[in-house]
PDB file of N, CA and C in Angstrom:
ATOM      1  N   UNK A   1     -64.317  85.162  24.311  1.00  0.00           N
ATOM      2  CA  UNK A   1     -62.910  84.801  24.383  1.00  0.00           C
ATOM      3  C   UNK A   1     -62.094  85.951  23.807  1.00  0.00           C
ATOM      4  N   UNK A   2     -61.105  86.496  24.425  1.00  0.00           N
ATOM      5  CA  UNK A   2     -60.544  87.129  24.117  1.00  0.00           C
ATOM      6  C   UNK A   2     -59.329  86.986  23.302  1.00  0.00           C
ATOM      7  N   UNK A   3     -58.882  88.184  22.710  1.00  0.00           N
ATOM      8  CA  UNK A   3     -57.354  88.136  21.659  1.00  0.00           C
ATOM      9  C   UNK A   3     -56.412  87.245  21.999  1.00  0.00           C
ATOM     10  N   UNK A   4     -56.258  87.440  23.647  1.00  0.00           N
ATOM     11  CA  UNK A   4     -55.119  87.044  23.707  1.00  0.00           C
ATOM     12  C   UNK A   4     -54.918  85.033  24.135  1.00  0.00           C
ATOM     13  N   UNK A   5     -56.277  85.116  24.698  1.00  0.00           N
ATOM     14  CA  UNK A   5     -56.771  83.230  24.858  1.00  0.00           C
ATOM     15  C   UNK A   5     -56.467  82.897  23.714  1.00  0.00           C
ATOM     16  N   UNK A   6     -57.071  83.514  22.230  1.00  0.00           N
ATOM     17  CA  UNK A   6     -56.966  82.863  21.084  1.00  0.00           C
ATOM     18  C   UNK A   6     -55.592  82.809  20.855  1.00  0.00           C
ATOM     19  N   UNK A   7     -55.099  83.647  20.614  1.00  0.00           N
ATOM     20  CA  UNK A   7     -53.218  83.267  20.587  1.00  0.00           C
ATOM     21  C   UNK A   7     -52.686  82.321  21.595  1.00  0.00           C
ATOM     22  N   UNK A   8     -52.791  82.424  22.868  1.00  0.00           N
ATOM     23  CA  UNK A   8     -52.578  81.258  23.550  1.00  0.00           C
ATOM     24  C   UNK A   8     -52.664  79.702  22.939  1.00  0.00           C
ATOM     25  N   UNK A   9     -54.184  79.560  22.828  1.00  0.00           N
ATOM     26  CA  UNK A   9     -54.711  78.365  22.894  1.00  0.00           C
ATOM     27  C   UNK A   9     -53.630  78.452  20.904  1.00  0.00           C
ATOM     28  N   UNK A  10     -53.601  78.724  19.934  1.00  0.00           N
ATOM     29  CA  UNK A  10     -52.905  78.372  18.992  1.00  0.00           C
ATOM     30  C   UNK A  10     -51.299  78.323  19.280  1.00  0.00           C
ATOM     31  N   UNK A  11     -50.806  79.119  19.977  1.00  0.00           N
ATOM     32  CA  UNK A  11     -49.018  78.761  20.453  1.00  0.00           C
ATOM     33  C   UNK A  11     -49.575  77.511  21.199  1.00  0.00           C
ATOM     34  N   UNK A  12     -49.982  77.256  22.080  1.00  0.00           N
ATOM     35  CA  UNK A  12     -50.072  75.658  22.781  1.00  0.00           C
ATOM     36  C   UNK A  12     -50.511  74.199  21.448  1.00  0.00           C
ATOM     37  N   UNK A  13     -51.299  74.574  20.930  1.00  0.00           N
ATOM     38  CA  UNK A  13     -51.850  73.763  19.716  1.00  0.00           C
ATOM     39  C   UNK A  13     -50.257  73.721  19.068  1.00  0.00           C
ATOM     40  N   UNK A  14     -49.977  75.081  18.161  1.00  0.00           N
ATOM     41  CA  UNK A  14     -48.464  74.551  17.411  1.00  0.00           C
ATOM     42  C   UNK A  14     -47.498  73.850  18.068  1.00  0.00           C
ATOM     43  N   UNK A  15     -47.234  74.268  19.085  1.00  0.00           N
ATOM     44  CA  UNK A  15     -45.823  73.688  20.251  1.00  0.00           C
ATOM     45  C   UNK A  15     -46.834  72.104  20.420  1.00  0.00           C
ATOM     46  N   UNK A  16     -47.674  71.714  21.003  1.00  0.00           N
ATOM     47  CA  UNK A  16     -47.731  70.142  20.702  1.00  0.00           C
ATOM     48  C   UNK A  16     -47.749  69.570  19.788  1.00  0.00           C
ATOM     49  N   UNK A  17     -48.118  70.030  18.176  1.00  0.00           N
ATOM     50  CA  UNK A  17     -47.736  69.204  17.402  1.00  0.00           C
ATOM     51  C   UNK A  17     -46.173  69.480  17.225  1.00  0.00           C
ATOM     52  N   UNK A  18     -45.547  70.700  17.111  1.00  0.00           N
ATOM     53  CA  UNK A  18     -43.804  70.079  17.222  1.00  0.00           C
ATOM     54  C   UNK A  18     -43.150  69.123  17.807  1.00  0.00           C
ATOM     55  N   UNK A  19     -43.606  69.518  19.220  1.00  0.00           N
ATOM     56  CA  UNK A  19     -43.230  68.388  20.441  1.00  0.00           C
ATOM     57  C   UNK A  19     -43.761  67.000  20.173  1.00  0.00           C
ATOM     58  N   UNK A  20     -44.662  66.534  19.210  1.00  0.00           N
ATOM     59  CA  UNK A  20     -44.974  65.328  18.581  1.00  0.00           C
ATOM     60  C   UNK A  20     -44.113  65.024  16.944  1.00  0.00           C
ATOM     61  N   UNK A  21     -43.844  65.671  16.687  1.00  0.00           N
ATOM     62  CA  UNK A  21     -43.275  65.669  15.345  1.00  0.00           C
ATOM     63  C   UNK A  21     -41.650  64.713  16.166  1.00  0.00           C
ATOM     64  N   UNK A  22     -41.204  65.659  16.741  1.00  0.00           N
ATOM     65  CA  UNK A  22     -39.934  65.794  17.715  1.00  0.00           C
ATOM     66  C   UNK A  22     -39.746  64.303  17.929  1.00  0.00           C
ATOM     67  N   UNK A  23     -40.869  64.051  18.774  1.00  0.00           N
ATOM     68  CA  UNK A  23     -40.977  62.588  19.798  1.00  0.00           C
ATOM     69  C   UNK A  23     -40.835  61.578  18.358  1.00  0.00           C
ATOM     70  N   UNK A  24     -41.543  61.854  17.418  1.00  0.00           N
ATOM     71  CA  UNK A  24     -41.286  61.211  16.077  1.00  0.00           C
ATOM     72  C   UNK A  24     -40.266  60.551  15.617  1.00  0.00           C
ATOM     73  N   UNK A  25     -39.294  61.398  15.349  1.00  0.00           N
ATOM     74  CA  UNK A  25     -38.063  61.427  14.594  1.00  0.00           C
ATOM     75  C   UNK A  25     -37.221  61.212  15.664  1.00  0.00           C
ATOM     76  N   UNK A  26     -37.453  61.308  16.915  1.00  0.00           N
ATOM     77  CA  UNK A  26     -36.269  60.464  17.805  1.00  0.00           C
ATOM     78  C   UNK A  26     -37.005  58.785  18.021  1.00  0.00           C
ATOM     79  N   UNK A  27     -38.108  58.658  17.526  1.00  0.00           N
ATOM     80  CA  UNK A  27     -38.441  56.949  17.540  1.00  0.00           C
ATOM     81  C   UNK A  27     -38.006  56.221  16.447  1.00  0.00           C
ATOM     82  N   UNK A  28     -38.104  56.991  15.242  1.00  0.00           N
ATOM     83  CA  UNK A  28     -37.304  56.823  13.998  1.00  0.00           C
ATOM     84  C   UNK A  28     -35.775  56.706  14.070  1.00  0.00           C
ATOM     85  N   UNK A  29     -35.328  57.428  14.635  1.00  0.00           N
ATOM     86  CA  UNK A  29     -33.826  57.613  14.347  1.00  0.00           C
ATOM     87  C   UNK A  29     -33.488  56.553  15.528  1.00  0.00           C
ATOM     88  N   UNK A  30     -33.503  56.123  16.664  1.00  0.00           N
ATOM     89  CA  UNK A  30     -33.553  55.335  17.538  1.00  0.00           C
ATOM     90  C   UNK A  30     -33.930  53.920  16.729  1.00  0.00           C
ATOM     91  N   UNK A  31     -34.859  53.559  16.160  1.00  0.00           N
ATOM     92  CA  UNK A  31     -34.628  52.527  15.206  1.00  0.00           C
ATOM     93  C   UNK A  31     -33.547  52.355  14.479  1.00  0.00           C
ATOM     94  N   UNK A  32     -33.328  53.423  13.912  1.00  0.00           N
ATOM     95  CA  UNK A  32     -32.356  53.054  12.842  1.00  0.00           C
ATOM     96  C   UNK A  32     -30.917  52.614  13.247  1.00  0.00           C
ATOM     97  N   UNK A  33     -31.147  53.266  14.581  1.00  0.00           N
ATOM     98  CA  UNK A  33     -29.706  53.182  15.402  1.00  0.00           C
ATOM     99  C   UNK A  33     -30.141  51.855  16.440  1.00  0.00           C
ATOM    100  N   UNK A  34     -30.918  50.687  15.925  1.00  0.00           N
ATOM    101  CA  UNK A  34     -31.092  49.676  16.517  1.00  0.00           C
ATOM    102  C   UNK A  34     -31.067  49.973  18.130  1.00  0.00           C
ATOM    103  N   UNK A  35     -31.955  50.886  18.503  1.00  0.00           N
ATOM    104  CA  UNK A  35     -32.211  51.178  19.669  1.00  0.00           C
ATOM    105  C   UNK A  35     -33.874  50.958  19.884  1.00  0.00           C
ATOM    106  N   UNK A  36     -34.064  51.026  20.874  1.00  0.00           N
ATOM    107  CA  UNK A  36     -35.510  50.649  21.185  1.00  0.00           C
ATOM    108  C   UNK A  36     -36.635  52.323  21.181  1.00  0.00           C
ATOM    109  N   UNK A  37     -36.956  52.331  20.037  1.00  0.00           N
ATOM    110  CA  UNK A  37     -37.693  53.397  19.531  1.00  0.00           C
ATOM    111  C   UNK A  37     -38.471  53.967  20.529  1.00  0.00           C
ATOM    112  N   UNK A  38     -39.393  52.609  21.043  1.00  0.00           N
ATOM    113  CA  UNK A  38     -40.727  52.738  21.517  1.00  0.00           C
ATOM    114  C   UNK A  38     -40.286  53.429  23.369  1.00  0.00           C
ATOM    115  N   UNK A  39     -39.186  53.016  23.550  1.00  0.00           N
ATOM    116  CA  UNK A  39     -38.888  53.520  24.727  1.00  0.00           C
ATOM    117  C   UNK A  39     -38.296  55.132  24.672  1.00  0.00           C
ATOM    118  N   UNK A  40     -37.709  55.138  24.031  1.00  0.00           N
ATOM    119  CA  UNK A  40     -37.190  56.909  23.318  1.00  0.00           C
ATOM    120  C   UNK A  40     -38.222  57.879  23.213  1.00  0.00           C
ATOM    121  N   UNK A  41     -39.212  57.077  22.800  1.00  0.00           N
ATOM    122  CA  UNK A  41     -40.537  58.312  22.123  1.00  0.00           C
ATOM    123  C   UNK A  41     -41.496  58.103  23.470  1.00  0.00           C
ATOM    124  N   UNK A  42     -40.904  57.701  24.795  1.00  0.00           N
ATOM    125  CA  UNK A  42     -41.648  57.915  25.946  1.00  0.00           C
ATOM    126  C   UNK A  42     -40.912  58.280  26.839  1.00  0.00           C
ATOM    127  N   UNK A  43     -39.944  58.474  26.487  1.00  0.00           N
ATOM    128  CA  UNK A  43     -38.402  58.810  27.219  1.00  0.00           C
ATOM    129  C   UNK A  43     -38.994  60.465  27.207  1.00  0.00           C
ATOM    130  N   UNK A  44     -39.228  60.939  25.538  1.00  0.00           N
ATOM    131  CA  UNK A  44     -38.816  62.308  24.893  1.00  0.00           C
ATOM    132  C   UNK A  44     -39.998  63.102  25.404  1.00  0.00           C
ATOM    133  N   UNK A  45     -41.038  62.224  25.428  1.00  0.00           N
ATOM    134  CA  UNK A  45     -42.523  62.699  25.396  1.00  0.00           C
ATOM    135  C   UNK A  45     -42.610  63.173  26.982  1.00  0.00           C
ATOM    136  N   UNK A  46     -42.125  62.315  27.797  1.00  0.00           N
ATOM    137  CA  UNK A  46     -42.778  62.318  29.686  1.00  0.00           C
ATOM    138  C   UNK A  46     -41.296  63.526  29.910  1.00  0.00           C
ATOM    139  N   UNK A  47     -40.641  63.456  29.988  1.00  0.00           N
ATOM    140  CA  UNK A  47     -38.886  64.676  29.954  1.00  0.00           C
ATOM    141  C   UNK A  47     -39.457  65.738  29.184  1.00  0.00           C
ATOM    142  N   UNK A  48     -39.757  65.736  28.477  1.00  0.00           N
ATOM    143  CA  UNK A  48     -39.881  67.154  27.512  1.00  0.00           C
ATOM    144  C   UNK A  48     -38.118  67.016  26.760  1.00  0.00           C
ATOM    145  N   UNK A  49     -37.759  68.471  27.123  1.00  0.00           N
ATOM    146  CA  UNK A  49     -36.763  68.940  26.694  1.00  0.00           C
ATOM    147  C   UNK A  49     -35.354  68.265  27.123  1.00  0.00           C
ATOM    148  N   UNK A  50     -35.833  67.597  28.116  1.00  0.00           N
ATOM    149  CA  UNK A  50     -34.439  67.152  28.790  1.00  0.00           C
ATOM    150  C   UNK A  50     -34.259  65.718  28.090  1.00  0.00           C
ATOM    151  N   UNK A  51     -35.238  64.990  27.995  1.00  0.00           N
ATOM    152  CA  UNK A  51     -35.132  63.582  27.278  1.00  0.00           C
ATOM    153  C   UNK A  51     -34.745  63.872  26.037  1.00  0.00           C
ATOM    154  N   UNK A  52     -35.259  64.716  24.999  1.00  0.00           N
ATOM    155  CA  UNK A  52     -34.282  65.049  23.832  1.00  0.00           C
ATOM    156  C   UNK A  52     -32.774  65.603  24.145  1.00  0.00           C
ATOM    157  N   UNK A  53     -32.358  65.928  25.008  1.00  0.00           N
ATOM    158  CA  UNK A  53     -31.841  66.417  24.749  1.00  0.00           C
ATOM    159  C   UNK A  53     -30.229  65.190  25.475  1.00  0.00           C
ATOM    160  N   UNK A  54     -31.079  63.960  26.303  1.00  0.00           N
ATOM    161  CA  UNK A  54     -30.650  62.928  26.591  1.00  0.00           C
ATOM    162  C   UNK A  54     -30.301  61.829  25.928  1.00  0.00           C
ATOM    163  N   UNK A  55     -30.827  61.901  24.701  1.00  0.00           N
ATOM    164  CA  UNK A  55     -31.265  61.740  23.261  1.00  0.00           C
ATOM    165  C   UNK A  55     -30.317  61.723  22.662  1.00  0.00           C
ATOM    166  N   UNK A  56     -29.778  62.926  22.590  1.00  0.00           N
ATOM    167  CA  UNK A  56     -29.047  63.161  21.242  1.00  0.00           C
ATOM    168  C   UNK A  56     -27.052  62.881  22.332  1.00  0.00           C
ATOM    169  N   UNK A  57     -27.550  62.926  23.136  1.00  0.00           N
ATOM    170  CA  UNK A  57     -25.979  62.528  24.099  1.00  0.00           C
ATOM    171  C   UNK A  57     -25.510  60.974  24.179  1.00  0.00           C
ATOM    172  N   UNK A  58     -26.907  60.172  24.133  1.00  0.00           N
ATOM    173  CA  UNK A  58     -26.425  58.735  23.994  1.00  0.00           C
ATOM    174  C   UNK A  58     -26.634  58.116  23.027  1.00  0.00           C
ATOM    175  N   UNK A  59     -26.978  58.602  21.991  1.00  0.00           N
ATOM    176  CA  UNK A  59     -27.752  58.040  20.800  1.00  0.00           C
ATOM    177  C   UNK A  59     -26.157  56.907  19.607  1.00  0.00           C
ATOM    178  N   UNK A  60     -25.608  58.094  19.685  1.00  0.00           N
ATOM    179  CA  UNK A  60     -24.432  57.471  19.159  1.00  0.00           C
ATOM    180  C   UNK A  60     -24.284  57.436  17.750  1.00  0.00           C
ATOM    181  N   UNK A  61     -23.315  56.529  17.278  1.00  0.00           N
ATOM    182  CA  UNK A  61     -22.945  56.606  15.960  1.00  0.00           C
ATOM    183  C   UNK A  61     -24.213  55.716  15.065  1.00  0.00           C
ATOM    184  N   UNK A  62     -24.772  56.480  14.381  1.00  0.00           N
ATOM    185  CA  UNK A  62     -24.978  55.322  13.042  1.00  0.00           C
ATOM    186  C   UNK A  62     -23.961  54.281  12.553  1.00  0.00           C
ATOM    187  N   UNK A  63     -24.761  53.044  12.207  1.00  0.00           N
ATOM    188  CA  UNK A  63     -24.208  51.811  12.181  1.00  0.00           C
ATOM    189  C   UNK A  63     -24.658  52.136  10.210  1.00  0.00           C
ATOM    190  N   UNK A  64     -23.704  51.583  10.198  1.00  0.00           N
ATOM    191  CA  UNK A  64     -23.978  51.311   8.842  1.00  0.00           C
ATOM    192  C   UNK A  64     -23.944  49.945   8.220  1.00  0.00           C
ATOM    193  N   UNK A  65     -24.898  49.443   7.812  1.00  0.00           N
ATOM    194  CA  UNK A  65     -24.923  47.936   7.312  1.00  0.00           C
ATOM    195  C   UNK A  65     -24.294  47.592   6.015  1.00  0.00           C
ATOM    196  N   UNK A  66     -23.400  46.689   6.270  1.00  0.00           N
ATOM    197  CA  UNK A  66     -23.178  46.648   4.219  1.00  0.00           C
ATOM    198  C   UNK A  66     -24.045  45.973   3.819  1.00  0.00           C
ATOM    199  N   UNK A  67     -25.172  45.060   3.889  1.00  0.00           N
ATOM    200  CA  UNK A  67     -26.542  44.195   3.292  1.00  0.00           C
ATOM    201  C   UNK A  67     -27.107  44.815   3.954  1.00  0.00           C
ATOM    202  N   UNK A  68     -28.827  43.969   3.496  1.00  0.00           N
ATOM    203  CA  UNK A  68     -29.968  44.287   3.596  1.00  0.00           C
ATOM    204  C   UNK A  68     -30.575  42.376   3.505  1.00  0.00           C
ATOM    205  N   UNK A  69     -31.226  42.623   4.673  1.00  0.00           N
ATOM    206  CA  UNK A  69     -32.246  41.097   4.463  1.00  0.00           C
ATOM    207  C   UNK A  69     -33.166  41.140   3.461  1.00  0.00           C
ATOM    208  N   UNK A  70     -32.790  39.989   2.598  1.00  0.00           N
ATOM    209  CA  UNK A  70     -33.838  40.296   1.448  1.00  0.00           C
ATOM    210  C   UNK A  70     -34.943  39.637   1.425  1.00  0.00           C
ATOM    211  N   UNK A  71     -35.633  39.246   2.855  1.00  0.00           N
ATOM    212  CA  UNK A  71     -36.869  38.778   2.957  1.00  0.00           C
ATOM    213  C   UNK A  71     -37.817  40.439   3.498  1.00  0.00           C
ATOM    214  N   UNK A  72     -36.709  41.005   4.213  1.00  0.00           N
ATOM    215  CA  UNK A  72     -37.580  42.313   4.719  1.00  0.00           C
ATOM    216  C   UNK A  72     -36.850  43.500   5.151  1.00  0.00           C
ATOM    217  N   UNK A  73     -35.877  43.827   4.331  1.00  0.00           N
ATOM    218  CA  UNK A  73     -35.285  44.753   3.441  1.00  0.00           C
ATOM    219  C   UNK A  73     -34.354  45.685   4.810  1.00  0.00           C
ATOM    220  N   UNK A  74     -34.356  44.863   6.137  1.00  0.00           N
ATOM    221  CA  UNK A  74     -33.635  45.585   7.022  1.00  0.00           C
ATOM    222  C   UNK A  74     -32.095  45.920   6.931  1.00  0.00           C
ATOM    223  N   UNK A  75     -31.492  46.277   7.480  1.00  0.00           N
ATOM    224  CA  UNK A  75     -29.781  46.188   7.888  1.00  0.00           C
ATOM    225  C   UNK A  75     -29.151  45.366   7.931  1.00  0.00           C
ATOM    226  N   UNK A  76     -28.627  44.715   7.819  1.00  0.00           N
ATOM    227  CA  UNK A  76     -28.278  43.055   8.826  1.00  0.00           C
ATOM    228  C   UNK A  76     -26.285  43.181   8.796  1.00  0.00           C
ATOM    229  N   UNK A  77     -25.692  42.520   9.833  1.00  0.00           N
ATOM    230  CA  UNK A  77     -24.539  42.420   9.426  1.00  0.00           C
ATOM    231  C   UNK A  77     -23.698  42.026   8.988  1.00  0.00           C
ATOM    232  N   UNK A  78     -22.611  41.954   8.110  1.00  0.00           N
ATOM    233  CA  UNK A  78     -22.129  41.338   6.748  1.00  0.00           C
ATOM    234  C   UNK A  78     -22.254  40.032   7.122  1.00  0.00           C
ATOM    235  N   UNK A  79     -21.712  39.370   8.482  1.00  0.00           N
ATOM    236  CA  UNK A  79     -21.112  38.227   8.550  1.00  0.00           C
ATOM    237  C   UNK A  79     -22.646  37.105   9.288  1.00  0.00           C
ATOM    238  N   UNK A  80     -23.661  37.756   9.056  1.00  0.00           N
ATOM    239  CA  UNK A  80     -24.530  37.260   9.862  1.00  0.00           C
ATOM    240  C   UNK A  80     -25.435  35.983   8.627  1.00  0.00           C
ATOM    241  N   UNK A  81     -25.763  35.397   9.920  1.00  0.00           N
ATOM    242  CA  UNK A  81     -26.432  33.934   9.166  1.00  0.00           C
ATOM    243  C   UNK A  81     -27.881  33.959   8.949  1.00  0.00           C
ATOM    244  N   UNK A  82     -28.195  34.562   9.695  1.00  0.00           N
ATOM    245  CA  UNK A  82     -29.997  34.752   9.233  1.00  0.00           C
ATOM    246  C   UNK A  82     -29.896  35.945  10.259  1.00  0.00           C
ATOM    247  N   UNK A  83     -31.099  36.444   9.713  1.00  0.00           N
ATOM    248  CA  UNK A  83     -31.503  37.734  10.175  1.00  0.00           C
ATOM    249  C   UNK A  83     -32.150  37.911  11.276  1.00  0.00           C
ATOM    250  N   UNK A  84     -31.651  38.952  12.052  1.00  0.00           N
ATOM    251  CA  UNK A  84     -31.915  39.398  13.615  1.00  0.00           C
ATOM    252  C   UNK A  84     -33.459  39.961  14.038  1.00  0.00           C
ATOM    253  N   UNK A  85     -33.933  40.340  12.666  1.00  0.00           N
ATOM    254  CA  UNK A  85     -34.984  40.561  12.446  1.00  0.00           C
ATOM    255  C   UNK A  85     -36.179  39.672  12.234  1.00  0.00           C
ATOM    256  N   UNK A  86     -36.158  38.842  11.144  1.00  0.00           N
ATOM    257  CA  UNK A  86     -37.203  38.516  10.532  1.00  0.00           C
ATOM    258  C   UNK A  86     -37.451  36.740  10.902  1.00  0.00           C
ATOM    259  N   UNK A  87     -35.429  36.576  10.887  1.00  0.00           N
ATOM    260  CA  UNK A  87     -35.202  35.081  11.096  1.00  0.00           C
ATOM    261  C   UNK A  87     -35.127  34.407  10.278  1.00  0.00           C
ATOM    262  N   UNK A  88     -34.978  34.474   9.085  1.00  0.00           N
ATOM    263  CA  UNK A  88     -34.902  34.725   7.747  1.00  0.00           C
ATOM    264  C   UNK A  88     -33.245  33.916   7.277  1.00  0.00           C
ATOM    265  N   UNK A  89     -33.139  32.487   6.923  1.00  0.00           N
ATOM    266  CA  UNK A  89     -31.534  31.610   6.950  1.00  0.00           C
ATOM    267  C   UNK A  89     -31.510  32.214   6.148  1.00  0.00           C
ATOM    268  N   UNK A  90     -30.040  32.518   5.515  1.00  0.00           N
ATOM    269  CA  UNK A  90     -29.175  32.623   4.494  1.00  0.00           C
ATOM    270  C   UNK A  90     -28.345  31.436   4.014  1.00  0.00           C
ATOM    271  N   UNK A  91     -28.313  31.090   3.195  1.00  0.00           N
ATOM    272  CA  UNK A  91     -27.521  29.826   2.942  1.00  0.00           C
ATOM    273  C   UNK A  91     -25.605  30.423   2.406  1.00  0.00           C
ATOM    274  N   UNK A  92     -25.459  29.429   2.676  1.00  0.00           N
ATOM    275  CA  UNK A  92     -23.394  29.956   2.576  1.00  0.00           C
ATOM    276  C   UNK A  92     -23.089  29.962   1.233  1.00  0.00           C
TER     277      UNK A  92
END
């Protein structure tokens, strides 16, 4: 094997774990932005460059929660009665 296979085959090795790191943190951040993660990080992964970059155009504003469900420590919204999450009543 030559010099230059070996450099190859390691630029292809680094660039997929970025491109997995990548697909990562848009399944993460897509959660947080109460978006459907699991579809994002197959959105980002099968597109490459173009799904990130589809990504970051519709993704939108962070929501910011003023609580947290205190059965399972999510977001929830001020005025809400049980949680969207867990299902979790709140009493008045």
């Amino acid at each position: 094997m030559g010099m230059a296979m070996v450099s190859c085959l390691i630029f292809t090795l680094i660039w997929f774990v970025v491109w997995i790191l990548i697909a990562i943190w848009v399944y993460k951040d897509a959660q947080k932005r109460g978006k459907n993660g699991a579809l994002w990080l197959v959105v980002v992964i099968l597109l490459g460059i173009i799904g990130l970059i589809i990504w970051l155009v519709v993704r939108g504003e962070k929501s910011t929660p003023s609580r947290h469900c205190p059965n399972c420590g999510r977001g929830i919204p001020e005025d809400a009665r049980s949680c969207p999450y867990c299902n979790k009543k709140f009493e008045e």
